[in-house]
N, C-alpha and C. Protein backbone atom coordinates (compact mmCIF):
# COMPACT_ATOMS: atom_id res chain seq x y z
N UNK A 1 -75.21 -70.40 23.59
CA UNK A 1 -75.97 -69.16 23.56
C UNK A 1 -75.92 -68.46 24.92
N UNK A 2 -76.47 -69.54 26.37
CA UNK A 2 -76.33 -68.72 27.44
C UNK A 2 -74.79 -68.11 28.07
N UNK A 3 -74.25 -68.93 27.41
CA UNK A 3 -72.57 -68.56 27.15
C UNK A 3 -72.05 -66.80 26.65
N UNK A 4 -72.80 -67.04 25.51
CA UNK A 4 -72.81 -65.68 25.08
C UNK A 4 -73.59 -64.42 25.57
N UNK A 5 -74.41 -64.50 25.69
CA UNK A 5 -74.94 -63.42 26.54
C UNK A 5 -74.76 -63.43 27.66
N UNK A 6 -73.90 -64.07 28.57
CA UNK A 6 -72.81 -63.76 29.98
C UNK A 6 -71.55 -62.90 29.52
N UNK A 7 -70.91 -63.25 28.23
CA UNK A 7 -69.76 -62.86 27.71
C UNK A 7 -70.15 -60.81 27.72
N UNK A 8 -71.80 -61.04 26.83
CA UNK A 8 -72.06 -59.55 26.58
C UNK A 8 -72.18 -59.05 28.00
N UNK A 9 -72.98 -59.24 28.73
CA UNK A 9 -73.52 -58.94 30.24
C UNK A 9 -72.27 -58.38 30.82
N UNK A 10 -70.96 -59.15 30.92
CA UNK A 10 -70.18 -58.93 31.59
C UNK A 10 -69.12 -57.54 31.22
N UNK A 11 -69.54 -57.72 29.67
CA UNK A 11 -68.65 -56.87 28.53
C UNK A 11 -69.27 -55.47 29.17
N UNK A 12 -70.48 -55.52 29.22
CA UNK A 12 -70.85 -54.34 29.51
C UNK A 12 -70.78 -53.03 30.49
N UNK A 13 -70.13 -53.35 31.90
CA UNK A 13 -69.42 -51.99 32.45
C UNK A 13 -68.19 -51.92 32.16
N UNK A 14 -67.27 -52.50 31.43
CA UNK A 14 -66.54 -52.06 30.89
C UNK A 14 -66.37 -51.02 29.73
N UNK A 15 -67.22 -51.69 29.07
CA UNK A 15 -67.90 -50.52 27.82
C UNK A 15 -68.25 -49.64 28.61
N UNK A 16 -68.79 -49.49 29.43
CA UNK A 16 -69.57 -48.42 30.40
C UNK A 16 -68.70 -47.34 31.03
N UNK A 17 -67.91 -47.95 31.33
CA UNK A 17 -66.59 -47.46 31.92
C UNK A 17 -65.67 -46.78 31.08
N UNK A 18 -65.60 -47.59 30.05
CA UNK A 18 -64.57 -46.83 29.04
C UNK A 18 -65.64 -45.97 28.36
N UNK A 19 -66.81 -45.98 28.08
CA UNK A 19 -67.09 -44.95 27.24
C UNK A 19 -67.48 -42.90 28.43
N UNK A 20 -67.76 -43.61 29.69
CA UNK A 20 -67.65 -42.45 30.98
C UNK A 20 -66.26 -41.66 30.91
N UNK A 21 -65.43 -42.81 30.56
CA UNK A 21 -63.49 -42.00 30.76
C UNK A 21 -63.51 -41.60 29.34
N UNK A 22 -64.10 -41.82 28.42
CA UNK A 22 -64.00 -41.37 27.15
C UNK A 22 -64.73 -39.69 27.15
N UNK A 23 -66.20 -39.95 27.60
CA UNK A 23 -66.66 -38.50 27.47
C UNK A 23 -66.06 -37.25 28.43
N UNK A 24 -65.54 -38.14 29.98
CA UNK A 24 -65.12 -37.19 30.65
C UNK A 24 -63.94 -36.63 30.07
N UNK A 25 -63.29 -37.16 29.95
CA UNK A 25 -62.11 -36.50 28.97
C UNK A 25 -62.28 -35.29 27.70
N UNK A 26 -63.26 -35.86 26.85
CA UNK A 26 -63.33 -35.03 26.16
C UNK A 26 -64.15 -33.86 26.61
N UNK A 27 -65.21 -34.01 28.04
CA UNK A 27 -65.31 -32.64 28.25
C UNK A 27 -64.05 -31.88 29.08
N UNK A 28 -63.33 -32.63 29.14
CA UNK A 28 -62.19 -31.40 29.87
C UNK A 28 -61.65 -30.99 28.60
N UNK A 29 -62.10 -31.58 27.18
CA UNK A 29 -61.27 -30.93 26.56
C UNK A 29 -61.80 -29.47 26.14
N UNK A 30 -63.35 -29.54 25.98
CA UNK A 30 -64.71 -28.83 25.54
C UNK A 30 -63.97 -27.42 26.38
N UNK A 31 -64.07 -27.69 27.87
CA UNK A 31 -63.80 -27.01 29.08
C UNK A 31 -62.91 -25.80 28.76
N UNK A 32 -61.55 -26.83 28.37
CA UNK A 32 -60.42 -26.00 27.82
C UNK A 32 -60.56 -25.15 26.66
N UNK A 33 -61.09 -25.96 25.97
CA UNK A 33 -61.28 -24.92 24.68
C UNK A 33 -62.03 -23.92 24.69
N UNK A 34 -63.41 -24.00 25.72
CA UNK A 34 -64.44 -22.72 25.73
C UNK A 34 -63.74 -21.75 26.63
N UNK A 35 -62.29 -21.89 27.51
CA UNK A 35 -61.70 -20.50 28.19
C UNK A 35 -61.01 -20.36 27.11
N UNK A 36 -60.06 -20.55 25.88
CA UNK A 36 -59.61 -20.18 25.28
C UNK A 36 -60.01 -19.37 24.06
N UNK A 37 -61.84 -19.38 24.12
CA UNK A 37 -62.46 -18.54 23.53
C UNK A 37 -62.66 -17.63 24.63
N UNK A 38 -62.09 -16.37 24.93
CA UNK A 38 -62.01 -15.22 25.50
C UNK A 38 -61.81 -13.92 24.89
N UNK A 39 -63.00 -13.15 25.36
CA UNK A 39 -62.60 -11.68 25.14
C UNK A 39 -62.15 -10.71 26.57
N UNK A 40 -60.92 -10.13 26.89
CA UNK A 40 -60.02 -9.62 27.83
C UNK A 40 -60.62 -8.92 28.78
N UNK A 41 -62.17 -8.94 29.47
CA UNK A 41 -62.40 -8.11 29.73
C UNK A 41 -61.41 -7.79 31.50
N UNK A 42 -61.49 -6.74 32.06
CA UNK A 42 -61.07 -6.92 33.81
C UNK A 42 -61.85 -6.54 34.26
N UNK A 43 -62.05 -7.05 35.60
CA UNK A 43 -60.94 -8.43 35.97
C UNK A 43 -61.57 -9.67 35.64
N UNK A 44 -62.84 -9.61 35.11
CA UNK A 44 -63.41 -11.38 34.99
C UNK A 44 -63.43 -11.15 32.94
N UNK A 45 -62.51 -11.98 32.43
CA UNK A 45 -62.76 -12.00 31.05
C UNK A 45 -63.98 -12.75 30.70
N UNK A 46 -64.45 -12.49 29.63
CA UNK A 46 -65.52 -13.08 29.07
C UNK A 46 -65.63 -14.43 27.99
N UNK A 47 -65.84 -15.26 28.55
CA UNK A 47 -65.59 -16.54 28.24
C UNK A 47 -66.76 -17.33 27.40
N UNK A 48 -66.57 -18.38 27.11
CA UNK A 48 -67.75 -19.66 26.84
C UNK A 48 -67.48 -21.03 28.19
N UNK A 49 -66.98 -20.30 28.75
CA UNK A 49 -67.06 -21.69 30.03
C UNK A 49 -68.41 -21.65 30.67
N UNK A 50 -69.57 -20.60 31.13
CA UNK A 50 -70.61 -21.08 31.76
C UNK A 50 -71.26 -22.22 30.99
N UNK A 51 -71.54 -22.08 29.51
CA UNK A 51 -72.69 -22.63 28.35
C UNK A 51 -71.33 -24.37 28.53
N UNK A 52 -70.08 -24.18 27.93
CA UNK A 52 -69.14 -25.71 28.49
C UNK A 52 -69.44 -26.34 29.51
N UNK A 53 -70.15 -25.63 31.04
CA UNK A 53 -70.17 -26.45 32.54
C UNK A 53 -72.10 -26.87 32.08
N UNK A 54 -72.58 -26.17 31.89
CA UNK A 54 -73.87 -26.24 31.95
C UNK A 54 -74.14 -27.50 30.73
N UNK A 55 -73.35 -27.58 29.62
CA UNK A 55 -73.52 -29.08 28.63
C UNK A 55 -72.87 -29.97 29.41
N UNK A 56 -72.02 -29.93 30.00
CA UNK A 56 -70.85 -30.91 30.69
C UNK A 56 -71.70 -31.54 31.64
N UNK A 57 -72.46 -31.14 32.25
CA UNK A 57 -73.02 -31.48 33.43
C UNK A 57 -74.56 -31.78 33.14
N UNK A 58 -75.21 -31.31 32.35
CA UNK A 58 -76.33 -31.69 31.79
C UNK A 58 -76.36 -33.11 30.88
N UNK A 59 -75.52 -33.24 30.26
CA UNK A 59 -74.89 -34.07 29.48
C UNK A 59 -74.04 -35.60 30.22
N UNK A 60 -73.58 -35.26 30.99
CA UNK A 60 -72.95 -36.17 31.85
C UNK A 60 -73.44 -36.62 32.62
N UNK A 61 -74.26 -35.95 33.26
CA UNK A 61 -75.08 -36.04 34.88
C UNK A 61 -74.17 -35.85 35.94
N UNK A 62 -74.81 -35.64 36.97
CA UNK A 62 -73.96 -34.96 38.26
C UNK A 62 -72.26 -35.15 38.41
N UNK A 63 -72.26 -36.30 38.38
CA UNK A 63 -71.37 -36.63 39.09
C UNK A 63 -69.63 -37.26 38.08
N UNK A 64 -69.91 -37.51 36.85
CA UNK A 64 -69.23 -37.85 35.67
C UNK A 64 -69.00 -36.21 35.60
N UNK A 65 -70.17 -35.07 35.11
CA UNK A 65 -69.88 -33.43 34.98
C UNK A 65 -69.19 -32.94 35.70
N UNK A 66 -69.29 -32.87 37.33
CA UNK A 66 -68.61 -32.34 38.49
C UNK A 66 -67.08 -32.92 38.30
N UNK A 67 -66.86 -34.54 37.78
CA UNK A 67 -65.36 -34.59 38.23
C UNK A 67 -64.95 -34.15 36.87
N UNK A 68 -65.37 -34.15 35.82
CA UNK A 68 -64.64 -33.63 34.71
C UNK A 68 -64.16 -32.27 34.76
N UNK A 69 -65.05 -31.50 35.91
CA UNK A 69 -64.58 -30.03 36.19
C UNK A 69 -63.63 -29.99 37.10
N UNK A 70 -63.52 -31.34 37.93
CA UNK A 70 -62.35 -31.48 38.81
C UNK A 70 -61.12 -31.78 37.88
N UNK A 71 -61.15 -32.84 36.88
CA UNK A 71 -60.19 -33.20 36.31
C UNK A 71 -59.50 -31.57 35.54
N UNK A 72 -60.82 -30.88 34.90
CA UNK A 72 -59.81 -29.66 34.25
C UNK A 72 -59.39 -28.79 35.09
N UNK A 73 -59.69 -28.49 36.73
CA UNK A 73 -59.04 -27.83 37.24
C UNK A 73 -57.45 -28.56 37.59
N UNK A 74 -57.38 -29.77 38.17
CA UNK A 74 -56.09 -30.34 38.31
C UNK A 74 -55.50 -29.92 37.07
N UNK A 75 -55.77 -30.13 36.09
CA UNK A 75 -55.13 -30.06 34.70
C UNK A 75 -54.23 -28.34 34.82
N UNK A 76 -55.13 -27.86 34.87
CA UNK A 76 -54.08 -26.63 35.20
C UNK A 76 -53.93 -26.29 36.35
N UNK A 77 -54.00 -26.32 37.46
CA UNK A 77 -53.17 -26.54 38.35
C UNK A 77 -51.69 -27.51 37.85
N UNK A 78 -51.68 -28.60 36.95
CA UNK A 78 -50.28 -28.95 37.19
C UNK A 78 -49.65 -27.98 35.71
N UNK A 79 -50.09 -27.00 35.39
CA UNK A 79 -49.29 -26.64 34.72
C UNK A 79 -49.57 -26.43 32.67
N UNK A 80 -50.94 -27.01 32.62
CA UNK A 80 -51.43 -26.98 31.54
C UNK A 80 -52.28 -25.71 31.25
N UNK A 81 -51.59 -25.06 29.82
CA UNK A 81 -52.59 -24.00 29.57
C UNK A 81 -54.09 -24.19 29.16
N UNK A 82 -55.15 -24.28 30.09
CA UNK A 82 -56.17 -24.74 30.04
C UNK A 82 -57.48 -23.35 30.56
N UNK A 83 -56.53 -22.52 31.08
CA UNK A 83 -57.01 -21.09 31.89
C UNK A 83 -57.48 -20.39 30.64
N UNK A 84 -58.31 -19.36 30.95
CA UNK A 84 -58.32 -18.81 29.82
C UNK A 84 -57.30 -17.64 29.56
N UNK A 85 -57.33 -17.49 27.78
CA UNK A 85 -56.18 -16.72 27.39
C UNK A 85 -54.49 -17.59 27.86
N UNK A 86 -55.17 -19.17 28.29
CA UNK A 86 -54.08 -19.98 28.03
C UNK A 86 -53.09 -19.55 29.08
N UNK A 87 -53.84 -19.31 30.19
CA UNK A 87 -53.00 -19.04 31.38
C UNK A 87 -52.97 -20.68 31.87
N UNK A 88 -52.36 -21.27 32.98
CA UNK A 88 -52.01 -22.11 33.74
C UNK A 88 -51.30 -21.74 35.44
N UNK A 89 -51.51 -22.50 36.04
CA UNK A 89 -50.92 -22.37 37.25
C UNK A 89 -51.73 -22.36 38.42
N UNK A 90 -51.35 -22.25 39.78
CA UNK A 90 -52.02 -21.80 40.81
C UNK A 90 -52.30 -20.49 41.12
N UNK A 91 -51.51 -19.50 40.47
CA UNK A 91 -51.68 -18.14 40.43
C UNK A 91 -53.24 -17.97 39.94
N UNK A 92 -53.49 -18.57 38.90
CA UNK A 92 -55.02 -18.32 38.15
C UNK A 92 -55.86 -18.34 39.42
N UNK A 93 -56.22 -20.04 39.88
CA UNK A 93 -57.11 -19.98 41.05
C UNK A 93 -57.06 -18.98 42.28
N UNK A 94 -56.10 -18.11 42.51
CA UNK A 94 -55.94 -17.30 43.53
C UNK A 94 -56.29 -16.25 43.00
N UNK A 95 -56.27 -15.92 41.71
CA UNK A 95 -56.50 -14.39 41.09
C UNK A 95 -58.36 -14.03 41.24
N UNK A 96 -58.50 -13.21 40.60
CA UNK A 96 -60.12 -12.79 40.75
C UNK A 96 -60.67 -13.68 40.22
N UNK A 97 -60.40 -14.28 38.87
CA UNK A 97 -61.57 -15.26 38.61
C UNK A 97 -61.65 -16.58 39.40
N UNK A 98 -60.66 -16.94 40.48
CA UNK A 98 -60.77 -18.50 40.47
C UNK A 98 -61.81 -18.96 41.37
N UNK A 99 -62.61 -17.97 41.81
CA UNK A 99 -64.27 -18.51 42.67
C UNK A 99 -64.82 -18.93 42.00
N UNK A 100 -65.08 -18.46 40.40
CA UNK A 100 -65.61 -18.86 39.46
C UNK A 100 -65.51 -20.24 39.31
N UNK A 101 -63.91 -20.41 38.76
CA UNK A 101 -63.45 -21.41 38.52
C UNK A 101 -63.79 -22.60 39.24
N UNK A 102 -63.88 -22.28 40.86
CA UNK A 102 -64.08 -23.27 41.80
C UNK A 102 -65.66 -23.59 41.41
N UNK A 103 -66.52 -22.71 41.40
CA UNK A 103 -67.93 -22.66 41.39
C UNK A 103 -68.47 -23.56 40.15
N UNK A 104 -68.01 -23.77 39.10
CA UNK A 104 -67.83 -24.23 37.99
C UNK A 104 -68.37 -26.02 38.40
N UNK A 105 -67.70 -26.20 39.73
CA UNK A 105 -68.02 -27.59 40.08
C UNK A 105 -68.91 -27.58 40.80
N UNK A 106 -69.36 -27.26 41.82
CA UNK A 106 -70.73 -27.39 41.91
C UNK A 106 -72.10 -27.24 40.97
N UNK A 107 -71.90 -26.07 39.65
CA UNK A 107 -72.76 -25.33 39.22
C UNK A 107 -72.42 -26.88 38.32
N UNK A 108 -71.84 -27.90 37.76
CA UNK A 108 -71.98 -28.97 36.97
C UNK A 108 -72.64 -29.71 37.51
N UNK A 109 -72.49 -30.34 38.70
CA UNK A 109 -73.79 -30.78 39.40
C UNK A 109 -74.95 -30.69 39.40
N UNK A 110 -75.00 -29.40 39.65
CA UNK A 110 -76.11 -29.09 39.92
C UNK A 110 -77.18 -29.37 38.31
N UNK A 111 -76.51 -29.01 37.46
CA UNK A 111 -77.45 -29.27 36.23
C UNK A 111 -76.96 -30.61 35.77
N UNK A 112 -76.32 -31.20 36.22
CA UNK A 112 -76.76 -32.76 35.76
C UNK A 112 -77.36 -33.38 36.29
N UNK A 113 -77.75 -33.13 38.14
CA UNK A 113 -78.71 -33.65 38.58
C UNK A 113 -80.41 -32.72 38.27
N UNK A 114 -80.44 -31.80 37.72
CA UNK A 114 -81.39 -31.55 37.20
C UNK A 114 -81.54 -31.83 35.83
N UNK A 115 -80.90 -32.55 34.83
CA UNK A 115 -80.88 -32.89 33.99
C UNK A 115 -81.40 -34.30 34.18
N UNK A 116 -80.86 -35.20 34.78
CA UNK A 116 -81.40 -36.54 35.00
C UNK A 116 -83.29 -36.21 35.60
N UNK A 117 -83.37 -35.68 36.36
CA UNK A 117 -84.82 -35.24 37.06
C UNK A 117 -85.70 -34.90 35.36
N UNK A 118 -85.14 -34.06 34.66
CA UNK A 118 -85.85 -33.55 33.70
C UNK A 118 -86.02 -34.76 32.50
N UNK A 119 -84.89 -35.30 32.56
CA UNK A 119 -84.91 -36.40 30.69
C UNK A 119 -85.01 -37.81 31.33
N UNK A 120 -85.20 -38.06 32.89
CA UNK A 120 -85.02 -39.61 32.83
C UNK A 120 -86.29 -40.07 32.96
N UNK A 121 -87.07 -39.27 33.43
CA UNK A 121 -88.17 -39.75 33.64
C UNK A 121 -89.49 -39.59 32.10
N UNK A 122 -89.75 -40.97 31.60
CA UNK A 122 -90.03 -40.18 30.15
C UNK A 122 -91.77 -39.97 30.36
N UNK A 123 -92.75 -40.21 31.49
CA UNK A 123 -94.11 -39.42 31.43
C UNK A 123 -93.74 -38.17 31.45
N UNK A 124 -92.30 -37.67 31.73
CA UNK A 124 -93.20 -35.88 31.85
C UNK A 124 -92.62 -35.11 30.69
N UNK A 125 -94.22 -33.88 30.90
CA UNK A 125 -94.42 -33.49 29.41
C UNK A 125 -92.95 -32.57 29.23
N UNK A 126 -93.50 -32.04 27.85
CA UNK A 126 -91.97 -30.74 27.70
C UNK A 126 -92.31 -30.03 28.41
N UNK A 127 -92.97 -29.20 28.47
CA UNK A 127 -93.25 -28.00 29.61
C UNK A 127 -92.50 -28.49 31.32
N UNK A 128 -92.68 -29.42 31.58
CA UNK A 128 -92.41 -29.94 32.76
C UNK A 128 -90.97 -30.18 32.54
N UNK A 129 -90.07 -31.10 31.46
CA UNK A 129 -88.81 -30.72 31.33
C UNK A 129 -88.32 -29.22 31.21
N UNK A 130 -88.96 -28.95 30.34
CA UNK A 130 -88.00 -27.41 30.39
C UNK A 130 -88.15 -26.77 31.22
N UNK A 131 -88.57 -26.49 32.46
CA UNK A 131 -88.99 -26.05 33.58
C UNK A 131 -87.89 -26.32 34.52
N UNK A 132 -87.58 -27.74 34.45
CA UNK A 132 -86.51 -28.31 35.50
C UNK A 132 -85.51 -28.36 35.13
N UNK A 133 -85.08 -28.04 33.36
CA UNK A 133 -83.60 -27.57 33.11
C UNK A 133 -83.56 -26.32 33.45
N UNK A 134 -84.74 -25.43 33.15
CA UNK A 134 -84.41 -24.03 33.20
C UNK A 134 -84.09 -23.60 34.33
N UNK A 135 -84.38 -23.85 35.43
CA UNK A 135 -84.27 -24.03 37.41
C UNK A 135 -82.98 -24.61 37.00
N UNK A 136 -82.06 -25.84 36.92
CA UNK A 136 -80.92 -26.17 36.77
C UNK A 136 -79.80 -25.54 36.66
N UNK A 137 -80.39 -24.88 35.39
CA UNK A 137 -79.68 -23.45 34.53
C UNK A 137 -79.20 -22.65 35.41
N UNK A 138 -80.45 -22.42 35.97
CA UNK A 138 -80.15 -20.85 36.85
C UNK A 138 -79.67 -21.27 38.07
N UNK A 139 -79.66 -22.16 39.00
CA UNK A 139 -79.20 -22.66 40.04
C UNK A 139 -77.53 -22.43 40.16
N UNK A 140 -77.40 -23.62 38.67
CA UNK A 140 -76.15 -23.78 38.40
C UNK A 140 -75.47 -22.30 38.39
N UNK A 141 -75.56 -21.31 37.25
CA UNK A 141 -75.21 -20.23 37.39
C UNK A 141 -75.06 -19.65 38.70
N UNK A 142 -76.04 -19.29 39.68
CA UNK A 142 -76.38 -18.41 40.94
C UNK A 142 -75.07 -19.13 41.47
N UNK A 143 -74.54 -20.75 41.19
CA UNK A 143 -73.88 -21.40 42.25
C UNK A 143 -72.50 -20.65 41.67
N UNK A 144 -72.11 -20.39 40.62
CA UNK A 144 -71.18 -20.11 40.16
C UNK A 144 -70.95 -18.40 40.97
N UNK A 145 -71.64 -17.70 40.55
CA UNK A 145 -71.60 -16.20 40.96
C UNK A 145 -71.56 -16.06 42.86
N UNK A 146 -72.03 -17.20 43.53
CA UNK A 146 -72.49 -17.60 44.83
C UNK A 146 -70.65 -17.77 45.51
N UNK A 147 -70.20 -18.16 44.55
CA UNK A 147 -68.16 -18.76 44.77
C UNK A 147 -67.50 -17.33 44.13
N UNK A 148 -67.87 -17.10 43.28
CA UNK A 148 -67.31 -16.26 42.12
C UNK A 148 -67.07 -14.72 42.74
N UNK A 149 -68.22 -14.06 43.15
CA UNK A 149 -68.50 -12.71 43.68
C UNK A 149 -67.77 -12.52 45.19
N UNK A 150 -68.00 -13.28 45.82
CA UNK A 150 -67.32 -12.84 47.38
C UNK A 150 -65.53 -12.78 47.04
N UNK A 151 -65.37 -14.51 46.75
CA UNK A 151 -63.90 -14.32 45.97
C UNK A 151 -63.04 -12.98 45.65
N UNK A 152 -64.16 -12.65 44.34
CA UNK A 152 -63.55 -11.17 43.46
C UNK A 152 -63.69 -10.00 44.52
N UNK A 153 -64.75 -9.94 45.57
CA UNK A 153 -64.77 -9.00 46.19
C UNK A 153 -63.68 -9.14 47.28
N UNK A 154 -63.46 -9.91 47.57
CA UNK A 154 -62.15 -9.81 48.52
C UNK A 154 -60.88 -9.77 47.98
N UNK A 155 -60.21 -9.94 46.70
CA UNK A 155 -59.08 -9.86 46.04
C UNK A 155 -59.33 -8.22 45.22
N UNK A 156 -60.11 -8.27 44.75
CA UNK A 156 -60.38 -7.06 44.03
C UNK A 156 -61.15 -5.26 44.30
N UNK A 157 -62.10 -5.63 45.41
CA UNK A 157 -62.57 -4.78 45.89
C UNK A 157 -63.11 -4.52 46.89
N UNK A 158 -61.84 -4.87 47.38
CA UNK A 158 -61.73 -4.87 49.38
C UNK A 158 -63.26 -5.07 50.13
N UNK A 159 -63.87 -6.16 49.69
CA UNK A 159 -64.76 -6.53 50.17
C UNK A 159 -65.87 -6.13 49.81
N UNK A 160 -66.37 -5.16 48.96
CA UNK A 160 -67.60 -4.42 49.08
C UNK A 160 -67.71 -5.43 47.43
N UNK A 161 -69.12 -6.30 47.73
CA UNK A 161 -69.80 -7.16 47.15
C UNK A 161 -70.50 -6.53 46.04
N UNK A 162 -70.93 -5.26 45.83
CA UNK A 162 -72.20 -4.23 45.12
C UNK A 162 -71.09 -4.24 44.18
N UNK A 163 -69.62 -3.44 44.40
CA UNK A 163 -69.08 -3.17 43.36
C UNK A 163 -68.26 -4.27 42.65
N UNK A 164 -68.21 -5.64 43.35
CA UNK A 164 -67.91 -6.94 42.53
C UNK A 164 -68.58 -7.27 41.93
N UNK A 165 -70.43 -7.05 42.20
CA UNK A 165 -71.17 -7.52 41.16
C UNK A 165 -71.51 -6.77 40.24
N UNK A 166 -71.14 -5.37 40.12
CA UNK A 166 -71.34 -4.31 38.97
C UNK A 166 -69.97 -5.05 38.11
N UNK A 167 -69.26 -5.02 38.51
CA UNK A 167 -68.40 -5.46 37.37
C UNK A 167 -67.76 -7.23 37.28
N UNK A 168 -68.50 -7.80 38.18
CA UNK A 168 -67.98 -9.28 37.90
C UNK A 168 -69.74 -10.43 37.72
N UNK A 169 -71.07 -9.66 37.94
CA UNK A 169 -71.87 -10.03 37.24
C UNK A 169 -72.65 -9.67 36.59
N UNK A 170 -73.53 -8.18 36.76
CA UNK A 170 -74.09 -7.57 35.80
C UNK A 170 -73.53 -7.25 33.70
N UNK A 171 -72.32 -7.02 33.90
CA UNK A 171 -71.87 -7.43 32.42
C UNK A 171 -72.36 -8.81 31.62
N UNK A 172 -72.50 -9.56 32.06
CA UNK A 172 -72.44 -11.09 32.14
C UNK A 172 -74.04 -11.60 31.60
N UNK A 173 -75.46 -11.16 32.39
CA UNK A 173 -76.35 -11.74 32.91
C UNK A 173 -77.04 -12.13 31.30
N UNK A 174 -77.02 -11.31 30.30
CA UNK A 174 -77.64 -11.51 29.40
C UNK A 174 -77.16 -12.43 29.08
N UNK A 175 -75.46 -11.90 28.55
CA UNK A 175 -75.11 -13.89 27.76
C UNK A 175 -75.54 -14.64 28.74
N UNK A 176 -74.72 -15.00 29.87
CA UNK A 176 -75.82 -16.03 30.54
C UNK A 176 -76.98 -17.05 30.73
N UNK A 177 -77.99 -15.79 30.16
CA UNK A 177 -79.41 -16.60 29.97
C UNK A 177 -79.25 -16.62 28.48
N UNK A 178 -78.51 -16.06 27.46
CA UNK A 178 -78.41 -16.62 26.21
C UNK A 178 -77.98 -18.13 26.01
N UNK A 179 -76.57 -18.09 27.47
CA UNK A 179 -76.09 -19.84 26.90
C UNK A 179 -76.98 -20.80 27.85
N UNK A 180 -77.67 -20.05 28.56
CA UNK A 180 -78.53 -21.24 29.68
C UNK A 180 -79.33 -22.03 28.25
N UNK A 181 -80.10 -20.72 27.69
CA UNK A 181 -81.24 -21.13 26.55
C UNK A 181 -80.56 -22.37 25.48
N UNK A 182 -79.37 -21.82 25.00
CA UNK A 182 -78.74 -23.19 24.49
C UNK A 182 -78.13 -24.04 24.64
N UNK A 183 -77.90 -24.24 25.92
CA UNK A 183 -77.27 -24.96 26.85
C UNK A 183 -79.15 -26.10 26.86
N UNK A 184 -79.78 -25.67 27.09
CA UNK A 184 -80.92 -26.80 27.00
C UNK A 184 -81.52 -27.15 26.16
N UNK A 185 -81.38 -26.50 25.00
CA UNK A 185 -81.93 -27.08 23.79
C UNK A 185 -80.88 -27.94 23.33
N UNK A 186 -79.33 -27.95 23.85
CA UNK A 186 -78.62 -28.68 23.42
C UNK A 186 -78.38 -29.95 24.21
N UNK A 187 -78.73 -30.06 25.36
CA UNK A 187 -79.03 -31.12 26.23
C UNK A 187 -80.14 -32.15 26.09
N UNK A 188 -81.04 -31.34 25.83
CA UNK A 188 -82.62 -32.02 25.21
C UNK A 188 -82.23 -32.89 24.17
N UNK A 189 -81.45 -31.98 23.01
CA UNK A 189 -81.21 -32.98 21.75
C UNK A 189 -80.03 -34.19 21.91
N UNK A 190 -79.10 -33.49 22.94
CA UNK A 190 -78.19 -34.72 23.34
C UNK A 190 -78.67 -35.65 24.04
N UNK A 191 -79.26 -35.77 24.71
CA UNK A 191 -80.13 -36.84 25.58
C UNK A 191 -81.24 -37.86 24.53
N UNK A 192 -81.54 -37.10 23.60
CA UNK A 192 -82.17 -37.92 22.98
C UNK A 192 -81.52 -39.16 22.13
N UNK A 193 -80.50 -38.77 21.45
CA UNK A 193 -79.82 -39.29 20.72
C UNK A 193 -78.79 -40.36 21.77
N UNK A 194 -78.32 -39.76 22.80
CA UNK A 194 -77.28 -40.57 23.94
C UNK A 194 -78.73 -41.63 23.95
N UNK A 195 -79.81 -42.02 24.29
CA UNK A 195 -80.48 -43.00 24.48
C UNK A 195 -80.34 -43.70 23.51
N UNK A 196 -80.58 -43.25 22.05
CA UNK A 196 -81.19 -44.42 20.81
C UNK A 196 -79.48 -44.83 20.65
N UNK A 197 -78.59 -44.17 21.07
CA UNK A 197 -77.38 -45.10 20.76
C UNK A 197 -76.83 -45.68 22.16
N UNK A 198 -77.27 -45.47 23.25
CA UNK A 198 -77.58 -46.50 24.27
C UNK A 198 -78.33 -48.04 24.19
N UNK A 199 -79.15 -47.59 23.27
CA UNK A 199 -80.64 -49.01 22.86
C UNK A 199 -80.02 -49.45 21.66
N UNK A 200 -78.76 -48.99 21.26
CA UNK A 200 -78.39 -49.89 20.02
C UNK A 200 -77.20 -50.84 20.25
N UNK A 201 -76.75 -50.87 21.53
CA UNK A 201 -75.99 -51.09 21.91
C UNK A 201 -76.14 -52.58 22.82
């Protein structure tokens, strides 16, 4: 018997391990697929990648979220259409959107370590979670537009920041707080369920 439960004990960061390389993966796949839902706008098209970084990273927690956003940037960087509208290359990251792109990794961080703050601790009430995703949310975002805006303003509009953010964030702000909003109701419900099949395990 004490035989066997060394066998499980030991089994277990492996499982751990393979099931981390399992989800990270499939959020680079999430990643990819939410730029390939694009509408053309210029110069920043309109995507589902904020609501993809904000589950990725809420969902993952800091640091599993952040490299999965590392892994999908390498990914196209070597050449995979993973950009949106299924672009690839280093050209992308140099063009107007790729502050974004870069920002993308911090702004995963940032809400998976406010994600762990909000769901790990189980005295605090909902009000008190949704409070500290919703701060997450918006952090994450600000971090994105924080990389994103100077970027576009120096490739696109010779520096002057007012008219990068008339057209590279004001278009934007509503969806935004549309996918922040389901970006945490979908974290809330994923977290719940990632536990009871954690405890079955």
């Amino acid at each position: 018997m004490k035989a066997t439960q060394h066998d499980r004990h030991a089994a277990m960061p492996v499982r751990t391990l393979a099931l981390q390389t399992t989800l990270v993966v499939a959020a680079v796949g999430l990643l990819a697929a939410s730029a390939w839902l694009s509408v053309p706008f210029y110069p920043v098209p309109l995507t589902m990648q904020t609501l993809a970084v904000l589950l990725i990273g809420g969902l993952l927690g800091p640091r599993a979220g952040a490299a999965a956003v590392v892994g999908y940037l390498a990914l196209g960087l070597a050449g995979a259409p993973v950009f949106h509208g299924g672009l690839a290359g280093a050209a992308v990251l140099g063009g107007p959107t790729g502050g974004y792109l870069i920002g993308f990794v911090p702004a995963a961080y940032i809400m998976g370590y406010a994600s762990e703050r909000a769901l790990r601790t189980k005295r605090r009430s909902l009000p008190g979670q949704l409070s500290l995703l919703a701060a997450g949310a918006l952090l994450a975002e600000l971090a994105i537009y924080a990389v994103g805006l100077p970027w576009l303003g120096f490739l696109y509009t010779g520096g002057d920041l007012a008219r990068a953010a008339a057209v590279g964030a004001v278009p934007y702000l509503l969806g935004d707080l549309l996918k922040a909003a389901v970006a945490i109701g979908a974290i809330r419900v994923g977290a719940r369920y990632g536990s009871r099949w954690e405890s079955l395990g």
